[in-house]
Structure formats: C-alpha cells, structure tokens
Protein backbone atom coordinates (compact mmCIF):
# COMPACT_ATOMS: atom_id res chain seq x y z
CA UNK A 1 -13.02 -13.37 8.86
CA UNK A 2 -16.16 -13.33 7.34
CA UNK A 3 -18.36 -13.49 10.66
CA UNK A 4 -15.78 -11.07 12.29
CA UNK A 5 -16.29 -8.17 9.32
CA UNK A 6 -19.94 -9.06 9.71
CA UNK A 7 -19.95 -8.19 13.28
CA UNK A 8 -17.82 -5.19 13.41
CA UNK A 9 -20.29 -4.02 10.17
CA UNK A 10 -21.99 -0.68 11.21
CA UNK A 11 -19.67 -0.47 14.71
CA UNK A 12 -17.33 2.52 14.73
CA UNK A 13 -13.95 0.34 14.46
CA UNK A 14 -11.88 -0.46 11.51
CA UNK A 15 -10.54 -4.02 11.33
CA UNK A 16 -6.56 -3.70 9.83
CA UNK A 17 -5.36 -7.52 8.73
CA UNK A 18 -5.81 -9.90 9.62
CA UNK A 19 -1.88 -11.81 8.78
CA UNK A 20 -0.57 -8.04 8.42
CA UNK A 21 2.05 -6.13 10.57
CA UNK A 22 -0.75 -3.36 11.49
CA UNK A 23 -0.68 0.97 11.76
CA UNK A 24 1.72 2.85 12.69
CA UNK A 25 1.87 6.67 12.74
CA UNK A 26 5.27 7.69 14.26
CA UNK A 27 5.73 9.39 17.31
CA UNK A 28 2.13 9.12 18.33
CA UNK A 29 0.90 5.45 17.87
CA UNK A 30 1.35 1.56 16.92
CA UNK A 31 -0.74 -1.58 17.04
CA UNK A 32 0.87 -4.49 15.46
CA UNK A 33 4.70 -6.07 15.03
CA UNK A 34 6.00 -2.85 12.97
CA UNK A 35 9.65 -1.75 14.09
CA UNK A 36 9.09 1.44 15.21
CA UNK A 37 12.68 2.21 14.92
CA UNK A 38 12.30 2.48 10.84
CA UNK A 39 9.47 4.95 10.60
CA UNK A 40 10.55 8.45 10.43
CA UNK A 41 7.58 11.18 10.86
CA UNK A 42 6.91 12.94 7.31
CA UNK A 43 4.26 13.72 4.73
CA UNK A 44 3.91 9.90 2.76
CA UNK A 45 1.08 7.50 4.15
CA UNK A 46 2.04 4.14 3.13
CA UNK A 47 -0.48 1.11 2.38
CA UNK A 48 0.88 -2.29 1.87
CA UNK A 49 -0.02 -5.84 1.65
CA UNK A 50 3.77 -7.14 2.32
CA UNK A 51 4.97 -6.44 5.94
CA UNK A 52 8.71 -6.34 4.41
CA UNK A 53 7.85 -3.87 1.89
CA UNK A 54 6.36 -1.34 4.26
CA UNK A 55 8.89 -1.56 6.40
CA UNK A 56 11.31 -1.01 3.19
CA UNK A 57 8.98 1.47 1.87
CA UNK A 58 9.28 3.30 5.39
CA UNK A 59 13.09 3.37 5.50
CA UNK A 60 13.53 4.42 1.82
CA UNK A 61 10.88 7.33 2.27
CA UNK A 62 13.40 8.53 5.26
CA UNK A 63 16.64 7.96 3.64
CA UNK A 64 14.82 10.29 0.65
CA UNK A 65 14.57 12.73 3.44
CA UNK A 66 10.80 12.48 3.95
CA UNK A 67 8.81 10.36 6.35
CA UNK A 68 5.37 8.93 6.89
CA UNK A 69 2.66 9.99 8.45
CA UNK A 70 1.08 6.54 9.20
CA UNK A 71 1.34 2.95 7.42
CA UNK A 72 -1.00 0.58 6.93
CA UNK A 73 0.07 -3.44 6.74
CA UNK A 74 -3.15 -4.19 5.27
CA UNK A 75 -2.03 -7.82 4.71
CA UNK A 76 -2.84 -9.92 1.99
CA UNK A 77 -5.40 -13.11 2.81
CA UNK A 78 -8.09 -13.39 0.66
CA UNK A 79 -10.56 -11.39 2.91
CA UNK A 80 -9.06 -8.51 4.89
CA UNK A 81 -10.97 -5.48 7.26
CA UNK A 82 -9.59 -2.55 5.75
CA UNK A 83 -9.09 -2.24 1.02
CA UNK A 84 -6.10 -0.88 -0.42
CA UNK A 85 -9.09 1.63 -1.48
CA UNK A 86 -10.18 2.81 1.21
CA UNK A 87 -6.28 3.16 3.01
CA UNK A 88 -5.63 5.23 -0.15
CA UNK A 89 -9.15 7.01 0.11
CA UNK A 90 -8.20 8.46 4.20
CA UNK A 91 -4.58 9.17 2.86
CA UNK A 92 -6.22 11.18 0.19
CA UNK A 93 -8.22 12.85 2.70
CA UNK A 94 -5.94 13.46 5.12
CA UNK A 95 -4.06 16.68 5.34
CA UNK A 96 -1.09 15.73 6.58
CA UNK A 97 -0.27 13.04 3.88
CA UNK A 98 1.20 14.74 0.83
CA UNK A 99 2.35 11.23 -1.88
CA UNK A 100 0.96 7.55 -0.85
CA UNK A 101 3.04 4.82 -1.50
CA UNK A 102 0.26 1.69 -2.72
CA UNK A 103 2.28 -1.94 -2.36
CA UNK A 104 0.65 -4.70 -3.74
CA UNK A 105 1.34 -8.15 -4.98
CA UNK A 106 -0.20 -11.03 -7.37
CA UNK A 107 -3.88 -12.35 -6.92
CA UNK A 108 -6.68 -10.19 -6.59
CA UNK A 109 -8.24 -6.96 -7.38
CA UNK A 110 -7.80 -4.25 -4.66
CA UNK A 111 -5.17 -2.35 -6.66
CA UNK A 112 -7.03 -2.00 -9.73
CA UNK A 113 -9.97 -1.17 -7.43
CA UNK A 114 -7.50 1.30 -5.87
CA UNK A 115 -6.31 2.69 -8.70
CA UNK A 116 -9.62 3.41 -10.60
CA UNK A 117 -10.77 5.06 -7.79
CA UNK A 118 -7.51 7.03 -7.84
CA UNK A 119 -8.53 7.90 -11.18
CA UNK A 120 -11.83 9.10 -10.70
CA UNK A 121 -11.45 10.96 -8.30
CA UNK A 122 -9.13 13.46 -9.65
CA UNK A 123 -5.31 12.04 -8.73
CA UNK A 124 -5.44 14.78 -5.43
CA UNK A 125 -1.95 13.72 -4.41
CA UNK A 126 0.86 11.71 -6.08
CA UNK A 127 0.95 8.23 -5.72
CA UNK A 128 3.96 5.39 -6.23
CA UNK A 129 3.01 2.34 -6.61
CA UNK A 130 4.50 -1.14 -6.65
CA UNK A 131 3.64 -4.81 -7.09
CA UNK A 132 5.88 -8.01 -5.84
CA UNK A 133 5.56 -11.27 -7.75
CA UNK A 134 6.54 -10.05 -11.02
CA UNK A 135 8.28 -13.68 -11.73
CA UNK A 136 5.76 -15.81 -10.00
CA UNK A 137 4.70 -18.64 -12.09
CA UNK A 138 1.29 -18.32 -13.40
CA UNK A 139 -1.10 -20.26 -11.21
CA UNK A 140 1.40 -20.54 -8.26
CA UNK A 141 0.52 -19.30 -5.08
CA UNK A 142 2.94 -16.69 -3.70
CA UNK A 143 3.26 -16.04 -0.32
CA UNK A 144 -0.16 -15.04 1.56
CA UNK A 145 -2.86 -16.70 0.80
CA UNK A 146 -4.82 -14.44 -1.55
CA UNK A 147 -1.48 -13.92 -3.54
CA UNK A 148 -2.76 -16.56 -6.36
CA UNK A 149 -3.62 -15.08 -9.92
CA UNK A 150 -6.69 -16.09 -10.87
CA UNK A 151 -7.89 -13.74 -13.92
CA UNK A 152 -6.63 -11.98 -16.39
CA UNK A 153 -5.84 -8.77 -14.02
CA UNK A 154 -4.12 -10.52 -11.11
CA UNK A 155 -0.71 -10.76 -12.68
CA UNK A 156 1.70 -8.38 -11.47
CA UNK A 157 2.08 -7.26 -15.49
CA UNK A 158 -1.91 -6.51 -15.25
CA UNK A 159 -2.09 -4.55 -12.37
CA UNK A 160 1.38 -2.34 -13.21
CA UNK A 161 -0.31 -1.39 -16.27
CA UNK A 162 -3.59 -0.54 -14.83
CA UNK A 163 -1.80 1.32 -12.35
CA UNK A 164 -0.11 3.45 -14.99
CA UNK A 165 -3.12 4.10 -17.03
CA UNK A 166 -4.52 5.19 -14.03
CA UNK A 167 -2.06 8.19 -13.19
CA UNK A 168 0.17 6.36 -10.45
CA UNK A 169 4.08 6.06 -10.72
CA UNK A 170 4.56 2.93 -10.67
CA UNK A 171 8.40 1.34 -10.07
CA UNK A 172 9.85 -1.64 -11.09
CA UNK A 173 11.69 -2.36 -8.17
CA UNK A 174 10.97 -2.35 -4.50
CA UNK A 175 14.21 -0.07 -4.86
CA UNK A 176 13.53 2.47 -6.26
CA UNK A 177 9.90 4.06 -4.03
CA UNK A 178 11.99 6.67 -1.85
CA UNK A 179 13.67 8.08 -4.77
CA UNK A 180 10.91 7.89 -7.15
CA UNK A 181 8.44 9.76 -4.67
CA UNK A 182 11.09 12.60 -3.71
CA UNK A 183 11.42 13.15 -7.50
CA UNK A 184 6.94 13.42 -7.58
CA UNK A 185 6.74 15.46 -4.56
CA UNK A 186 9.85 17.90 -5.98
CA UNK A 187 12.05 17.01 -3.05
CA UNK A 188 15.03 15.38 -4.78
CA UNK A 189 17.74 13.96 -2.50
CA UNK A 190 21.45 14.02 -3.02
C-alpha cells in the first residue's frame, strides 16, 4: 500500500480501502461489495472503518426516515488511501450532506485526527460518532489489522472521549446512530 499511495500521489484519483466495502452514493453510483438494497438516498454521508457498521449505519439512517448521500467503507488496515479526516472534510463540504455519521474502532489515530479537525474548524454540520471494540482486551488485536491499541488514545474509551470533547455525539451502541442523528438534525421519528 505504501508504493500504491506513492504512485497515485499528485494523480487526480482517490484510493478508498484497501480491505473496505467501498462508496456508494444511492441511485447514482457504487464501487465495491456494498448492498445497494440498504442505502436509501438522504442528507447523512457516512464514513466507516467496519463494512457491517455502514451498512447498519445506512439502514438505521433510513428507518429514522433520512438517507445518505454517499458512504465511505474506508476500511481499517494500518495504511489506507482515503482518512476518516478527509471523508469527514468532503462531507463537510458538500452541500448535500446535512449530519455525518464517523464509525471507528480500536487502534490508531484517524478519529482523534478527525475529530480535532472537526473541532477546529467550526463543527459546520452535526456529527454522530461511534467506536466498536469497547470490550477488546488491551493489547489484542481486533478484527482488521490496524485495530490493535497501541497508545494511550487507541482505546475505544480514549477516542469516545476525545470525540465528545470535540463537539461530536457520540453513542454507545451501534444501536442507537439513526435515532440519535434524527434527534441532532431535528427530525425525530415515531
């Protein structure tokens, strides 16, 4: 991956992955192993390092009555193309997307990246945020390969807080993201 970001460096592509389920925006486009069946068009862009939780995210943001306007699998090896920064950075700056829903998981830093960014840059749009391996042992790889804690930020504890110091709602529960971003975007469901 290294020699493959190197030579798509200063090309006009954007590498997605690699290991990740890839983009979707519905109705107009999909590269990748995404169910299209599950995304509903609507105003929440969606960036994700789990595969299952976007395509839970996706189905909870419809069943709130909203939809997405495209989600990013950004997967989760230790060197990827595209940040959970910079997905939340063209959601931010997209005018379609009205909340982002940020997934991330153990190991790492691209969510506190994402969510000091998010913080300095004025909180433009509401973001919900969640991280899986909240019970993972410390020092036990979880899943993909850059899901290992390795500092003092990497556990799923960490990188909640971090999230909520920086402004974003974060949820306990992989459960709870539709509901919790149709109550921040004032479009509670029944």
């Amino acid at each position: 991956m290294i020699m493959v970001k190197e030579y798509l460096n200063g090309r006009k592509c954007r590498l997605i992955g690699p290991n990740c389920p890839g983009v979707i925006t519905p109705g107009e486009a999909k590269v990748g192993i995404m169910p299209g069946f599950v995304f509903k068009r609507g105003p929440v862009g969606i960036v994700s390092k789990s595969g299952t939780l976007t395509y839970e995210a996706a189905d909870q943001v419809a069943r709130a009555g909203l939809g997405v306007t495209t989600a990013i699998g950004i997967g989760g090896d230790p060197i990827i193309g595209t940040t959970t920064r910079e997905a939340v950075e063209l959601f931010m700056n997209d005018p379609e997307t009205q909340g982002i829903v940020m997934i991330g998981e153990i190991g790492g830093g691209l969510e506190a990246e994402a969510a000091r960014w998010i913080k300095a840059n004025g909180n433009k749009k509401p973001v919900v945020g969640f991280i899986a391996g909240q019970t993972a042992p410390p020092g036990r790889r979880m899943g993909h390969a850059g899901a290992i804690v390795g500092g003092a930020e990497d556990t799923a504890a960490a990188k909640m807080a971090i999230m909520r110091e920086c402004g974003i709602h974060v949820v306990d529960s992989p459960a709870f993201i539709g509901k919790t971003m149709a109550e921040v975007l004032g479009k509670v469901t029944v």
